[in-house]
PDB file of N, CA and C in Angstrom:
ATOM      1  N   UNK A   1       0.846  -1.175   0.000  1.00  0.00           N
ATOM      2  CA  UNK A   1       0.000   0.000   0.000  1.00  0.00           C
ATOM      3  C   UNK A   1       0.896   1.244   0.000  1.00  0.00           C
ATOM      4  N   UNK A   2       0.574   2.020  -0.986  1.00  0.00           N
ATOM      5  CA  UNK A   2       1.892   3.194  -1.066  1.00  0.00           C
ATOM      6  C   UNK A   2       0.871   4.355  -1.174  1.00  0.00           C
ATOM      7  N   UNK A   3       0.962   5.054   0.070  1.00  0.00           N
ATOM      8  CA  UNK A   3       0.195   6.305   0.361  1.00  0.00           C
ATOM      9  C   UNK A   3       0.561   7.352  -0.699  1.00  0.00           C
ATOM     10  N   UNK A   4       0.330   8.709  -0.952  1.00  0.00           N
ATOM     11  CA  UNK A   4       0.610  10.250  -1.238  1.00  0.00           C
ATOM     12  C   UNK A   4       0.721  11.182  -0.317  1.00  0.00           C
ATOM     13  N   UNK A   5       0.939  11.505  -0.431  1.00  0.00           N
ATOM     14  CA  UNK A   5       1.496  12.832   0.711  1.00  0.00           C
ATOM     15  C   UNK A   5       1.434  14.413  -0.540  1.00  0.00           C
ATOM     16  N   UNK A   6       0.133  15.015   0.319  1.00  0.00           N
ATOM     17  CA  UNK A   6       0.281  16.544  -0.299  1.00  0.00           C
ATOM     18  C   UNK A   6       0.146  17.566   0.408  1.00  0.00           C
ATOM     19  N   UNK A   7       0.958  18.537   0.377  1.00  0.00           N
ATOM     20  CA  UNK A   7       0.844  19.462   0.991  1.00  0.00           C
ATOM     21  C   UNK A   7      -0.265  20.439   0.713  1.00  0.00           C
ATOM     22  N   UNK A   8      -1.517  20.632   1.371  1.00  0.00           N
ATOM     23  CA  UNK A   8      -1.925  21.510   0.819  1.00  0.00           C
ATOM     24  C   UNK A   8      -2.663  22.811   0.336  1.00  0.00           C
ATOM     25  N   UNK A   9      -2.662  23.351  -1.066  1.00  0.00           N
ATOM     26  CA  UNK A   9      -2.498  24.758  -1.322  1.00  0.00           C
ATOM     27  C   UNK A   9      -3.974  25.612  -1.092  1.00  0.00           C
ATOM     28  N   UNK A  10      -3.625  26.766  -1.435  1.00  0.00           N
ATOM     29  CA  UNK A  10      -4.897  28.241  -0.509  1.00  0.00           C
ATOM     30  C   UNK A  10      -5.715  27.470  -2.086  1.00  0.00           C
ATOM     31  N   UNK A  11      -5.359  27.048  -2.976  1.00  0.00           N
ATOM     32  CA  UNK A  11      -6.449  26.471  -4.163  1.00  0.00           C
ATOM     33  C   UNK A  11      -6.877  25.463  -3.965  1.00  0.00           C
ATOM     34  N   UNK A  12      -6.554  24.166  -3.458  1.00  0.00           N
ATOM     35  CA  UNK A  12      -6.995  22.761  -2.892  1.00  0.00           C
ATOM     36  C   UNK A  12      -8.183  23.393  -1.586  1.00  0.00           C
ATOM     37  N   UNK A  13      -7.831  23.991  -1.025  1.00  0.00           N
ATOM     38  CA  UNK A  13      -8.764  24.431   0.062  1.00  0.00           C
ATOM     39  C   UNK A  13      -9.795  25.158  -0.255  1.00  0.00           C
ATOM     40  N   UNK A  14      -9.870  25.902  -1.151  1.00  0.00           N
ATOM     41  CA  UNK A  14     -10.707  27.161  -1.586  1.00  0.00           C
ATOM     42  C   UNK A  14     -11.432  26.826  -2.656  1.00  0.00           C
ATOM     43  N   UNK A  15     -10.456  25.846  -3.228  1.00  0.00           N
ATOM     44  CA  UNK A  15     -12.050  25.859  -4.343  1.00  0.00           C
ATOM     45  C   UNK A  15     -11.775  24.299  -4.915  1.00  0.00           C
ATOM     46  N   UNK A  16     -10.810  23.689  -5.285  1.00  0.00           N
ATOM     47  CA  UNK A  16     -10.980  22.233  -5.788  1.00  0.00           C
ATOM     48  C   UNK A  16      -9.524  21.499  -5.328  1.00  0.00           C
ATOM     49  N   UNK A  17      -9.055  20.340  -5.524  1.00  0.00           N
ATOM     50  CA  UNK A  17      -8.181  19.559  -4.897  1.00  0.00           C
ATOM     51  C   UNK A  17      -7.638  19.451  -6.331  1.00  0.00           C
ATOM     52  N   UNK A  18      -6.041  19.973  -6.736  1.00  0.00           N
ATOM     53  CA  UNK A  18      -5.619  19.464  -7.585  1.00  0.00           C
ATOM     54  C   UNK A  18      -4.866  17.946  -7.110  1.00  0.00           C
ATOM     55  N   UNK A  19      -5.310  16.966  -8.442  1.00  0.00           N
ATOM     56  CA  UNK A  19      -4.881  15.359  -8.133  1.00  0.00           C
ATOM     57  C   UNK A  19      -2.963  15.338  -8.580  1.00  0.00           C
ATOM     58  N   UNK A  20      -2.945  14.223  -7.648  1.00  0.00           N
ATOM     59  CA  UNK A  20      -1.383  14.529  -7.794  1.00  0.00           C
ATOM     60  C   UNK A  20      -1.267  13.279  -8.998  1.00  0.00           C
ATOM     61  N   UNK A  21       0.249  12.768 -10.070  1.00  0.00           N
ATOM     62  CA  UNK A  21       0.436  12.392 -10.789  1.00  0.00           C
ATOM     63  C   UNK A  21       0.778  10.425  -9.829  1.00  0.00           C
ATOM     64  N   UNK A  22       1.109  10.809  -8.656  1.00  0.00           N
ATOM     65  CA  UNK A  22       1.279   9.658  -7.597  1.00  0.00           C
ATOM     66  C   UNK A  22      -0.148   9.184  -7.307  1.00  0.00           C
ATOM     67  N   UNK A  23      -1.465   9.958  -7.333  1.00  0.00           N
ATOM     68  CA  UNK A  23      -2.735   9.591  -6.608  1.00  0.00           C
ATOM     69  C   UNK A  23      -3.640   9.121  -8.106  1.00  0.00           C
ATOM     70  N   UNK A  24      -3.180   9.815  -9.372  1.00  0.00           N
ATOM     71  CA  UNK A  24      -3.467   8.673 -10.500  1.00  0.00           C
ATOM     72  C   UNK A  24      -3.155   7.570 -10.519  1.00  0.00           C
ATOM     73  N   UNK A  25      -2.446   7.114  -9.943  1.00  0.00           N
ATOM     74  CA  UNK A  25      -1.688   5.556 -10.528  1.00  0.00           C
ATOM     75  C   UNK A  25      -2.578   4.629 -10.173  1.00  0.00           C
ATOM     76  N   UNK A  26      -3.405   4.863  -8.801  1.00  0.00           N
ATOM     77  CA  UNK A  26      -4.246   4.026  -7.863  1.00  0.00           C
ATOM     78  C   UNK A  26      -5.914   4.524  -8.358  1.00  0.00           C
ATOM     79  N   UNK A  27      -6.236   5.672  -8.701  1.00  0.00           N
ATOM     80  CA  UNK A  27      -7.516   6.253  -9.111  1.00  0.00           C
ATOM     81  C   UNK A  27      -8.179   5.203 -10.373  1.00  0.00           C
ATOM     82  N   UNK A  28      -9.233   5.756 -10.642  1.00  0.00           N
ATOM     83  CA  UNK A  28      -9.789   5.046 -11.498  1.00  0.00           C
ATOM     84  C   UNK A  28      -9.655   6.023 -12.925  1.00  0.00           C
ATOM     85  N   UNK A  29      -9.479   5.821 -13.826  1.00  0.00           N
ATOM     86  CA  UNK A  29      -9.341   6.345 -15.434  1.00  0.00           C
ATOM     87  C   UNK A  29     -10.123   7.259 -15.402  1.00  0.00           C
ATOM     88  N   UNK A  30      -9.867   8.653 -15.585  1.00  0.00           N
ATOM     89  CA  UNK A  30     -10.488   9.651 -16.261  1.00  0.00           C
ATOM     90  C   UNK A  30     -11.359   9.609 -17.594  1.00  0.00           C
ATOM     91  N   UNK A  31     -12.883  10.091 -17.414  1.00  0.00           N
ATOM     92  CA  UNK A  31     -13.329   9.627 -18.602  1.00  0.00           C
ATOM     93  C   UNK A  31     -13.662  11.127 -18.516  1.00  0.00           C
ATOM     94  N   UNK A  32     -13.301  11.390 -19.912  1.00  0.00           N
ATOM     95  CA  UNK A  32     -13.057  12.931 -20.549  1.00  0.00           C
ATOM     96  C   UNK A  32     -14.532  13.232 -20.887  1.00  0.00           C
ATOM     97  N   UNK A  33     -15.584  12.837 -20.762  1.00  0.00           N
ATOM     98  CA  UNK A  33     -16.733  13.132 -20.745  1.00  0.00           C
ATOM     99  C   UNK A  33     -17.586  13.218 -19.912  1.00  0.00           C
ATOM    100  N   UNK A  34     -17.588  12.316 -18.644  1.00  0.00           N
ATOM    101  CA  UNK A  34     -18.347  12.500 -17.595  1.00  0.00           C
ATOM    102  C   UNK A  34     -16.982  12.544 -15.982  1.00  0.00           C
ATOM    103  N   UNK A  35     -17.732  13.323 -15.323  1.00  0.00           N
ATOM    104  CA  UNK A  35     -17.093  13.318 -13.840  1.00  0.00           C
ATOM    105  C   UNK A  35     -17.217  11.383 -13.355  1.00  0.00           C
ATOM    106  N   UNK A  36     -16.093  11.485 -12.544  1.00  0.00           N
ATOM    107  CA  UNK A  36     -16.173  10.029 -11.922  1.00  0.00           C
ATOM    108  C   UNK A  36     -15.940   9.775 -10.602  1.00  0.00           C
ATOM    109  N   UNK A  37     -17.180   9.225 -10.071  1.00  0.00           N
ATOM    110  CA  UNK A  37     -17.358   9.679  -8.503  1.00  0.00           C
ATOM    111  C   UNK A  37     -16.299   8.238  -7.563  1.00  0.00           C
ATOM    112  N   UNK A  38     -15.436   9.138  -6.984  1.00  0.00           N
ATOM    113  CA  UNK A  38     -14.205   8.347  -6.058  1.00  0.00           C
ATOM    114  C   UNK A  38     -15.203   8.530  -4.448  1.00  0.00           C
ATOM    115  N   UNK A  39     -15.443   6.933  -3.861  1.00  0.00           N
ATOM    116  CA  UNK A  39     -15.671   6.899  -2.703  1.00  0.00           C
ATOM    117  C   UNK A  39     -14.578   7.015  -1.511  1.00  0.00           C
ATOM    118  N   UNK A  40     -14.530   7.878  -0.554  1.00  0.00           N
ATOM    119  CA  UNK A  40     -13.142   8.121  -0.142  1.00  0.00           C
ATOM    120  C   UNK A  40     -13.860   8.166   1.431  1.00  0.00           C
ATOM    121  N   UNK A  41     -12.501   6.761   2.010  1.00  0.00           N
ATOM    122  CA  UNK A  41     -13.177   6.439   3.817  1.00  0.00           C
ATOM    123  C   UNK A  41     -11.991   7.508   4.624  1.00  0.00           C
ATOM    124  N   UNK A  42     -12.690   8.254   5.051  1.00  0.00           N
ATOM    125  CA  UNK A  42     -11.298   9.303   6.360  1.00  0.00           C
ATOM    126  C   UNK A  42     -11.617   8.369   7.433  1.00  0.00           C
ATOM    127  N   UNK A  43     -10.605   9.105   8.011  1.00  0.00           N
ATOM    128  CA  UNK A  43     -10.035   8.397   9.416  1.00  0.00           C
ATOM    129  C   UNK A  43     -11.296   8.011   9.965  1.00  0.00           C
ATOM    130  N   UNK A  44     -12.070   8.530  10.535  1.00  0.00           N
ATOM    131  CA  UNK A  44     -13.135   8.918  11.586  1.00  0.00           C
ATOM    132  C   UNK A  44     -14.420   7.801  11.246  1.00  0.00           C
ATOM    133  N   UNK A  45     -14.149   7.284   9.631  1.00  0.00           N
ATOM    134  CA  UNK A  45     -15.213   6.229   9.123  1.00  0.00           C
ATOM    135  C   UNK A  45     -16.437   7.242   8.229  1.00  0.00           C
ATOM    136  N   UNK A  46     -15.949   7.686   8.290  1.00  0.00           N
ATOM    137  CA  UNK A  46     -16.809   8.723   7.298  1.00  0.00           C
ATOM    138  C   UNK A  46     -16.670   8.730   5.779  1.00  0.00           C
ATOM    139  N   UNK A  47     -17.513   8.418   4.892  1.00  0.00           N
ATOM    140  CA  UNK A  47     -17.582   8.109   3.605  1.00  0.00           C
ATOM    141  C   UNK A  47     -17.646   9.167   2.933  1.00  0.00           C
ATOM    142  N   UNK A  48     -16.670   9.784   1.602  1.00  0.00           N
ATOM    143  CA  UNK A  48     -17.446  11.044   0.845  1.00  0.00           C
ATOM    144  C   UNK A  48     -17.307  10.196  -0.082  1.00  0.00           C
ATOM    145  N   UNK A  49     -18.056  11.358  -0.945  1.00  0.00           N
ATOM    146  CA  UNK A  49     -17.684  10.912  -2.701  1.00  0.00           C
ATOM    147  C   UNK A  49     -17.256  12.012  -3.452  1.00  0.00           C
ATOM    148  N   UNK A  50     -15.993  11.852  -3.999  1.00  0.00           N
ATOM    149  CA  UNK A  50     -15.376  13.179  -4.803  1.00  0.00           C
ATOM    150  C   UNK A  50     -15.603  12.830  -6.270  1.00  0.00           C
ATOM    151  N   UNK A  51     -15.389  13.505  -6.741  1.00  0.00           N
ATOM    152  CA  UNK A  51     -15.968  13.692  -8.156  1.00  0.00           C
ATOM    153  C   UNK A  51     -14.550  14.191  -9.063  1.00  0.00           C
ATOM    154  N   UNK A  52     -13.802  13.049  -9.926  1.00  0.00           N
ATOM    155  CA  UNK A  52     -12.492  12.952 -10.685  1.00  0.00           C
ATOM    156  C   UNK A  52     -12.970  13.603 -11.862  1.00  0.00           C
ATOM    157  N   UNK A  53     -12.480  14.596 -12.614  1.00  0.00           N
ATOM    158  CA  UNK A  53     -12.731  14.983 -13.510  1.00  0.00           C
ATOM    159  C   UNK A  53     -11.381  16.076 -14.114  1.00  0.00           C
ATOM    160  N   UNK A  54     -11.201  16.119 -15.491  1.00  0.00           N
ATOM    161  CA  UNK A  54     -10.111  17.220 -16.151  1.00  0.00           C
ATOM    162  C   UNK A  54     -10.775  18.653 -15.770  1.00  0.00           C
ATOM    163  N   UNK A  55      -9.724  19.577 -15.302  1.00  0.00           N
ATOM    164  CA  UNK A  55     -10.235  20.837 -15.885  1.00  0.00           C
ATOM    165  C   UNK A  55     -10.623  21.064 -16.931  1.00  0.00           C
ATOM    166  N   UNK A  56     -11.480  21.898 -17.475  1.00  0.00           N
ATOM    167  CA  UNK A  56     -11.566  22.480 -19.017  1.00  0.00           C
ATOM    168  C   UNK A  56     -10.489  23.724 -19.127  1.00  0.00           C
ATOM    169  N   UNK A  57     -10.263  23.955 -20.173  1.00  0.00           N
ATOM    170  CA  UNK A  57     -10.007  25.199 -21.151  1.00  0.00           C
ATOM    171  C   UNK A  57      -8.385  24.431 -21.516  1.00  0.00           C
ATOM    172  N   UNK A  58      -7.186  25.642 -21.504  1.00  0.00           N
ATOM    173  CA  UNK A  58      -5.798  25.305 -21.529  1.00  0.00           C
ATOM    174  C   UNK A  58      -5.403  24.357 -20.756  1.00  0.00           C
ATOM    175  N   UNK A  59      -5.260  24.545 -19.608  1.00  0.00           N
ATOM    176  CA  UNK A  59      -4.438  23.821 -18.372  1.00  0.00           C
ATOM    177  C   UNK A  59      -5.375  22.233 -18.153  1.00  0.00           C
ATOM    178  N   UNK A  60      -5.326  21.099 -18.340  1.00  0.00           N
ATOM    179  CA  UNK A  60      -6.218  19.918 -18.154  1.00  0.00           C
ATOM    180  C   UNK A  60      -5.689  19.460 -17.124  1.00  0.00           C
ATOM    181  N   UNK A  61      -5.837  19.836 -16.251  1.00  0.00           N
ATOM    182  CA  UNK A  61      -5.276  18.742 -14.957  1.00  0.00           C
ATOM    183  C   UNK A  61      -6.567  18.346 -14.248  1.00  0.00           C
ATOM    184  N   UNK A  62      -6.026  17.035 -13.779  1.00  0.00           N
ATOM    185  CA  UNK A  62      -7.156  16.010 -13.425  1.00  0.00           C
ATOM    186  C   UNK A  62      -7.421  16.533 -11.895  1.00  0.00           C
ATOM    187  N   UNK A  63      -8.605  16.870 -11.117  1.00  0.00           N
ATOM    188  CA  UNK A  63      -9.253  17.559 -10.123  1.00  0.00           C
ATOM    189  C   UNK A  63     -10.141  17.043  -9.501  1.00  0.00           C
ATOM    190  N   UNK A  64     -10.190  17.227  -7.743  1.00  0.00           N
ATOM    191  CA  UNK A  64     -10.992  16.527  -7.409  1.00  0.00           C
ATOM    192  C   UNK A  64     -12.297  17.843  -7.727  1.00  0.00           C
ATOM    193  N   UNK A  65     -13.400  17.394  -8.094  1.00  0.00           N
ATOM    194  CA  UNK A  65     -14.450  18.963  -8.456  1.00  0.00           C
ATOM    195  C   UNK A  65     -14.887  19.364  -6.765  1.00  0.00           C
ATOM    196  N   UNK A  66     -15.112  20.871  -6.936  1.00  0.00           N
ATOM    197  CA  UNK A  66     -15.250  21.195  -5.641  1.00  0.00           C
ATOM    198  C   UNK A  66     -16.180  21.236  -4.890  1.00  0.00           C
ATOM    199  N   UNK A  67     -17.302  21.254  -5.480  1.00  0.00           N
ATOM    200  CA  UNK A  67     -18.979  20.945  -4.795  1.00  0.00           C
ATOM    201  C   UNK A  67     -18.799  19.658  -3.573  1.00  0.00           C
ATOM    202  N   UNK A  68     -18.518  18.917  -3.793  1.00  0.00           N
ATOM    203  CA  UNK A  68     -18.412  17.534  -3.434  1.00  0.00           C
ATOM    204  C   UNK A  68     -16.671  17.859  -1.791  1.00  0.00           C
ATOM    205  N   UNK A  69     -15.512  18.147  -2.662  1.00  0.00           N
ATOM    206  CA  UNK A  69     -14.431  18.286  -1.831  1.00  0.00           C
ATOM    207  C   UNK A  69     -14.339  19.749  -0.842  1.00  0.00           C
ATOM    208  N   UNK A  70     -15.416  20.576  -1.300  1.00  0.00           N
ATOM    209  CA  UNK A  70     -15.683  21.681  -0.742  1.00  0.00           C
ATOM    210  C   UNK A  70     -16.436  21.322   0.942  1.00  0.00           C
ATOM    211  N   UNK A  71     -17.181  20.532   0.821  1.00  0.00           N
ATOM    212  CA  UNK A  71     -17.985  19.371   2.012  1.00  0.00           C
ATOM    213  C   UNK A  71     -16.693  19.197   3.132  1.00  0.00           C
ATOM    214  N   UNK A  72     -15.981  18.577   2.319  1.00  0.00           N
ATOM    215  CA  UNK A  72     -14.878  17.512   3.232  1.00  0.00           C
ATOM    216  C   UNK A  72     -14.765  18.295   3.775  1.00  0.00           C
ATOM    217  N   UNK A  73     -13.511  19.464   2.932  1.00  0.00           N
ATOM    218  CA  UNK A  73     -12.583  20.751   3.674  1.00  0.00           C
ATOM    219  C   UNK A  73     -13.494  21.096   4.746  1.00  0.00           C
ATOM    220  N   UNK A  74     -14.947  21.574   4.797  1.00  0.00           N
ATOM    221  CA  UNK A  74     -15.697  22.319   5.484  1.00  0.00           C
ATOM    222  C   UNK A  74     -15.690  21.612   6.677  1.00  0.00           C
ATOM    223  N   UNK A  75     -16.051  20.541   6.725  1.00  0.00           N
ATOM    224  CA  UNK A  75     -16.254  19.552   7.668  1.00  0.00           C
ATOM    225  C   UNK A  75     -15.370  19.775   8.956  1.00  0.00           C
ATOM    226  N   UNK A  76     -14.227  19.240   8.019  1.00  0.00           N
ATOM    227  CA  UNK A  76     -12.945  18.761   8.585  1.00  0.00           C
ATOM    228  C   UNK A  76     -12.222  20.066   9.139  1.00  0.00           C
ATOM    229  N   UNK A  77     -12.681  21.042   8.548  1.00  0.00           N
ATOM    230  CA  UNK A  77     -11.586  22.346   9.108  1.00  0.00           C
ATOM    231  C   UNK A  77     -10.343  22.636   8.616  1.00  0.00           C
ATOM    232  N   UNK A  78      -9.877  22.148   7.265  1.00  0.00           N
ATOM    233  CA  UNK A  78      -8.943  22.222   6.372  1.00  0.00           C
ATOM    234  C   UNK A  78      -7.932  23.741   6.482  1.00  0.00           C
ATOM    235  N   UNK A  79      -7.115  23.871   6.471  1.00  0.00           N
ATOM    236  CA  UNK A  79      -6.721  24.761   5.935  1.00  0.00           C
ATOM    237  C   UNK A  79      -5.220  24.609   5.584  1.00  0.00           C
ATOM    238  N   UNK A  80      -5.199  25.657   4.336  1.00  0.00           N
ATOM    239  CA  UNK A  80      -3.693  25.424   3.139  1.00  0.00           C
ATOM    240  C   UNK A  80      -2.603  24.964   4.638  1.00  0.00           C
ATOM    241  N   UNK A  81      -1.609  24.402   4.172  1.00  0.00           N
ATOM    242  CA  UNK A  81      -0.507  24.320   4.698  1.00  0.00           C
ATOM    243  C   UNK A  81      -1.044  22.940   5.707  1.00  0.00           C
ATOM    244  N   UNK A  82      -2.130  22.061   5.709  1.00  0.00           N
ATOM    245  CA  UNK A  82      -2.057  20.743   6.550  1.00  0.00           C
ATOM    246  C   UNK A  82      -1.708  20.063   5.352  1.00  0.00           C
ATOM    247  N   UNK A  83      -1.612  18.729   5.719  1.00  0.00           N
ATOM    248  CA  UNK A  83      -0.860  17.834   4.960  1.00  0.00           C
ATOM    249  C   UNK A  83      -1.814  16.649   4.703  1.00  0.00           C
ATOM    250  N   UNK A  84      -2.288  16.220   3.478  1.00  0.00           N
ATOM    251  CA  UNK A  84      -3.252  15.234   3.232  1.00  0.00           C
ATOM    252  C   UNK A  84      -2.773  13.943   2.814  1.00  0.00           C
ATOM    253  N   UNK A  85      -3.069  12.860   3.244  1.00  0.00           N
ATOM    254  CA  UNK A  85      -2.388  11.290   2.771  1.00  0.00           C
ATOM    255  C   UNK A  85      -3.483  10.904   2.194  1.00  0.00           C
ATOM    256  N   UNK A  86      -2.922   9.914   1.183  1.00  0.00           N
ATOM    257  CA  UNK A  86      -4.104   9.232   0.273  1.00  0.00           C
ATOM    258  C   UNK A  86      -3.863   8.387  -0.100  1.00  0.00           C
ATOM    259  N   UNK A  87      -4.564   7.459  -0.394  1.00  0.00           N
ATOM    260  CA  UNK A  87      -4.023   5.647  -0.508  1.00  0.00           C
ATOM    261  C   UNK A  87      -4.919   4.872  -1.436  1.00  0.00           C
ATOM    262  N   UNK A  88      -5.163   3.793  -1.674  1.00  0.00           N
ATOM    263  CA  UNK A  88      -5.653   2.788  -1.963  1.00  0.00           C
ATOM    264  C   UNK A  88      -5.583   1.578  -1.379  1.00  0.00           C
ATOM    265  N   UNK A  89      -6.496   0.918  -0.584  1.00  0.00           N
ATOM    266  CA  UNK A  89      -6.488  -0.546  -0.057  1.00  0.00           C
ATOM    267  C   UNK A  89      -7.060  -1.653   0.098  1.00  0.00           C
ATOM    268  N   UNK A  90      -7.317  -2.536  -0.093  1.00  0.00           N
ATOM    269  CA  UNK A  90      -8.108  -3.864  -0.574  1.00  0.00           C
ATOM    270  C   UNK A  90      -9.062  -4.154   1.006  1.00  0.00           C
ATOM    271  N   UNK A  91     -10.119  -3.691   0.617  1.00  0.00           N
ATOM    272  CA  UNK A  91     -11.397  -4.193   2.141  1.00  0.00           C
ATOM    273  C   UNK A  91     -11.207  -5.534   1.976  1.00  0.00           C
ATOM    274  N   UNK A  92     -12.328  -6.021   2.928  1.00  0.00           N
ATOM    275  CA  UNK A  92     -12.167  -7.759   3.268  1.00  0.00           C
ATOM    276  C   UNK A  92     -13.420  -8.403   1.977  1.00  0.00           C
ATOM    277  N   UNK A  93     -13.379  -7.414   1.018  1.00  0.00           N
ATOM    278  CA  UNK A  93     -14.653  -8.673  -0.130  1.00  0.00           C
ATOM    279  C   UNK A  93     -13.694  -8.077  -1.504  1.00  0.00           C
ATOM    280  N   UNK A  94     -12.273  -8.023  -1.163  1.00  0.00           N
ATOM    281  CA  UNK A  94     -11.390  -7.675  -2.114  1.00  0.00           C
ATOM    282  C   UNK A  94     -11.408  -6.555  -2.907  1.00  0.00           C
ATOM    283  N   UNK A  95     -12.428  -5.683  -2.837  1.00  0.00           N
ATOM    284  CA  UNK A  95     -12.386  -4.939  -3.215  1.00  0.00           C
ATOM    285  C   UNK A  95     -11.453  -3.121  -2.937  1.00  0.00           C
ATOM    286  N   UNK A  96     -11.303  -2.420  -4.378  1.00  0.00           N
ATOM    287  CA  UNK A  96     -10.398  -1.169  -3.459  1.00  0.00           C
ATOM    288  C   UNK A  96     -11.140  -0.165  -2.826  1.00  0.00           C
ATOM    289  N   UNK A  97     -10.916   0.191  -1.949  1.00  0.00           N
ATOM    290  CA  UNK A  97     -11.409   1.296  -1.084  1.00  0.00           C
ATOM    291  C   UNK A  97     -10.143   2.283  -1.092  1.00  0.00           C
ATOM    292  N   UNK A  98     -10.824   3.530  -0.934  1.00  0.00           N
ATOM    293  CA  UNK A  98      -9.833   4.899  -0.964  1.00  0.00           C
ATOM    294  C   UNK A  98      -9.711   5.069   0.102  1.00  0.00           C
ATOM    295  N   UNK A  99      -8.720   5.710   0.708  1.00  0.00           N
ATOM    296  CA  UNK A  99      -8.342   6.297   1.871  1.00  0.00           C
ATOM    297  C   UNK A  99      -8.120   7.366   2.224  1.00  0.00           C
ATOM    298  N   UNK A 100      -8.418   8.373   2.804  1.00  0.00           N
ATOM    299  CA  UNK A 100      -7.647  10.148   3.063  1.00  0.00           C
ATOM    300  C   UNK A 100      -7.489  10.421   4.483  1.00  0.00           C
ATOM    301  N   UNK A 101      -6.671  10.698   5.324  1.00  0.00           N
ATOM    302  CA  UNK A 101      -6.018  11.383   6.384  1.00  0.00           C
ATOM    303  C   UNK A 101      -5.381  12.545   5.958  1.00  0.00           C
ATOM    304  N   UNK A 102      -5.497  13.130   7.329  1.00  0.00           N
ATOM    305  CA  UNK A 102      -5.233  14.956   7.097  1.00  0.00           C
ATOM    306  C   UNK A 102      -4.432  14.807   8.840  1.00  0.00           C
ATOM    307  N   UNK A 103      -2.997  15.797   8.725  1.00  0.00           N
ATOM    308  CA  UNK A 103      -2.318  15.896   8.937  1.00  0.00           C
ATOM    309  C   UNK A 103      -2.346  17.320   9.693  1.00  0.00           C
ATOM    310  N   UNK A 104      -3.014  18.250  10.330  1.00  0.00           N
ATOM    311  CA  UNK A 104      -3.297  19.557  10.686  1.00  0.00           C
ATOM    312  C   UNK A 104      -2.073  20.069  11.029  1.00  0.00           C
ATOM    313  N   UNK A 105      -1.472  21.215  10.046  1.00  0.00           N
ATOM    314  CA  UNK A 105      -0.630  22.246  11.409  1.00  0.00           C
ATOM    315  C   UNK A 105      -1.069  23.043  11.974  1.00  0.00           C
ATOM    316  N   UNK A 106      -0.542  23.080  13.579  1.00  0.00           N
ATOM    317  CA  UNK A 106      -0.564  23.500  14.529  1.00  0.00           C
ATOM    318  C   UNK A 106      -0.297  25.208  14.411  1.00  0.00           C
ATOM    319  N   UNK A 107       0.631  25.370  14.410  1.00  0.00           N
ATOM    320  CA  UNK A 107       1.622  26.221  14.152  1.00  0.00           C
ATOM    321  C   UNK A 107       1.838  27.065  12.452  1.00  0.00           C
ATOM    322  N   UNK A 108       1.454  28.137  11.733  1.00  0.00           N
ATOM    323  CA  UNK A 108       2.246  28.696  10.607  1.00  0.00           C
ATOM    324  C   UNK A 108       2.733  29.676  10.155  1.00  0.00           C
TER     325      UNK A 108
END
């Protein structure tokens, strides 16, 4: 199981989660036409669902959309500069389940 580690930015917090090129490898395929909803278990047992999708226009980077990751942050009390882990791991009916832990600083 090989986690991600992101630090992260006043844009991950504020308005959408850019996906890292390490948290593709484990994600499910981008389908360039519809959003693709990632079930994601945090620490606490709490289930979201983020929503994988490309930006539009120039820049295409793959994003968690923010309606959906806007929830979490809120929830959770996010702010730029904590540190988010993310994983992939096989539940007990073999199947993958997502993972996210958040890392809070104290101090910035």
């Amino acid at each position: 199981m090989e986690r991600c580690e992101k630090e992260l930015s006043p844009t991950d917090v504020n308005q959408r989660l850019a996906v890292t090129k390490e948290m593709l490898e484990f994600l499910p395929p981008i389908d360039p036409e519809n959003d693709v909803p990632v079930r994601v278990l945090d620490e606490t047992g709490k289930v979201y669902v983020f929503y994988l999708s490309c930006r539009q226009g120039k820049h295409r980077k793959p994003v968690f959309q923010s309606k959906h990751w806007r929830v979490f942050v809120k929830e959770r009390g996010i702010a730029a500069g904590d540190v988010m882990y993310f994983w992939a791991e096989e539940n007990a009916f073999h199947q993958t389940q997502y993972r996210i832990a958040l890392l809070k600083m104290l101090f910035s």
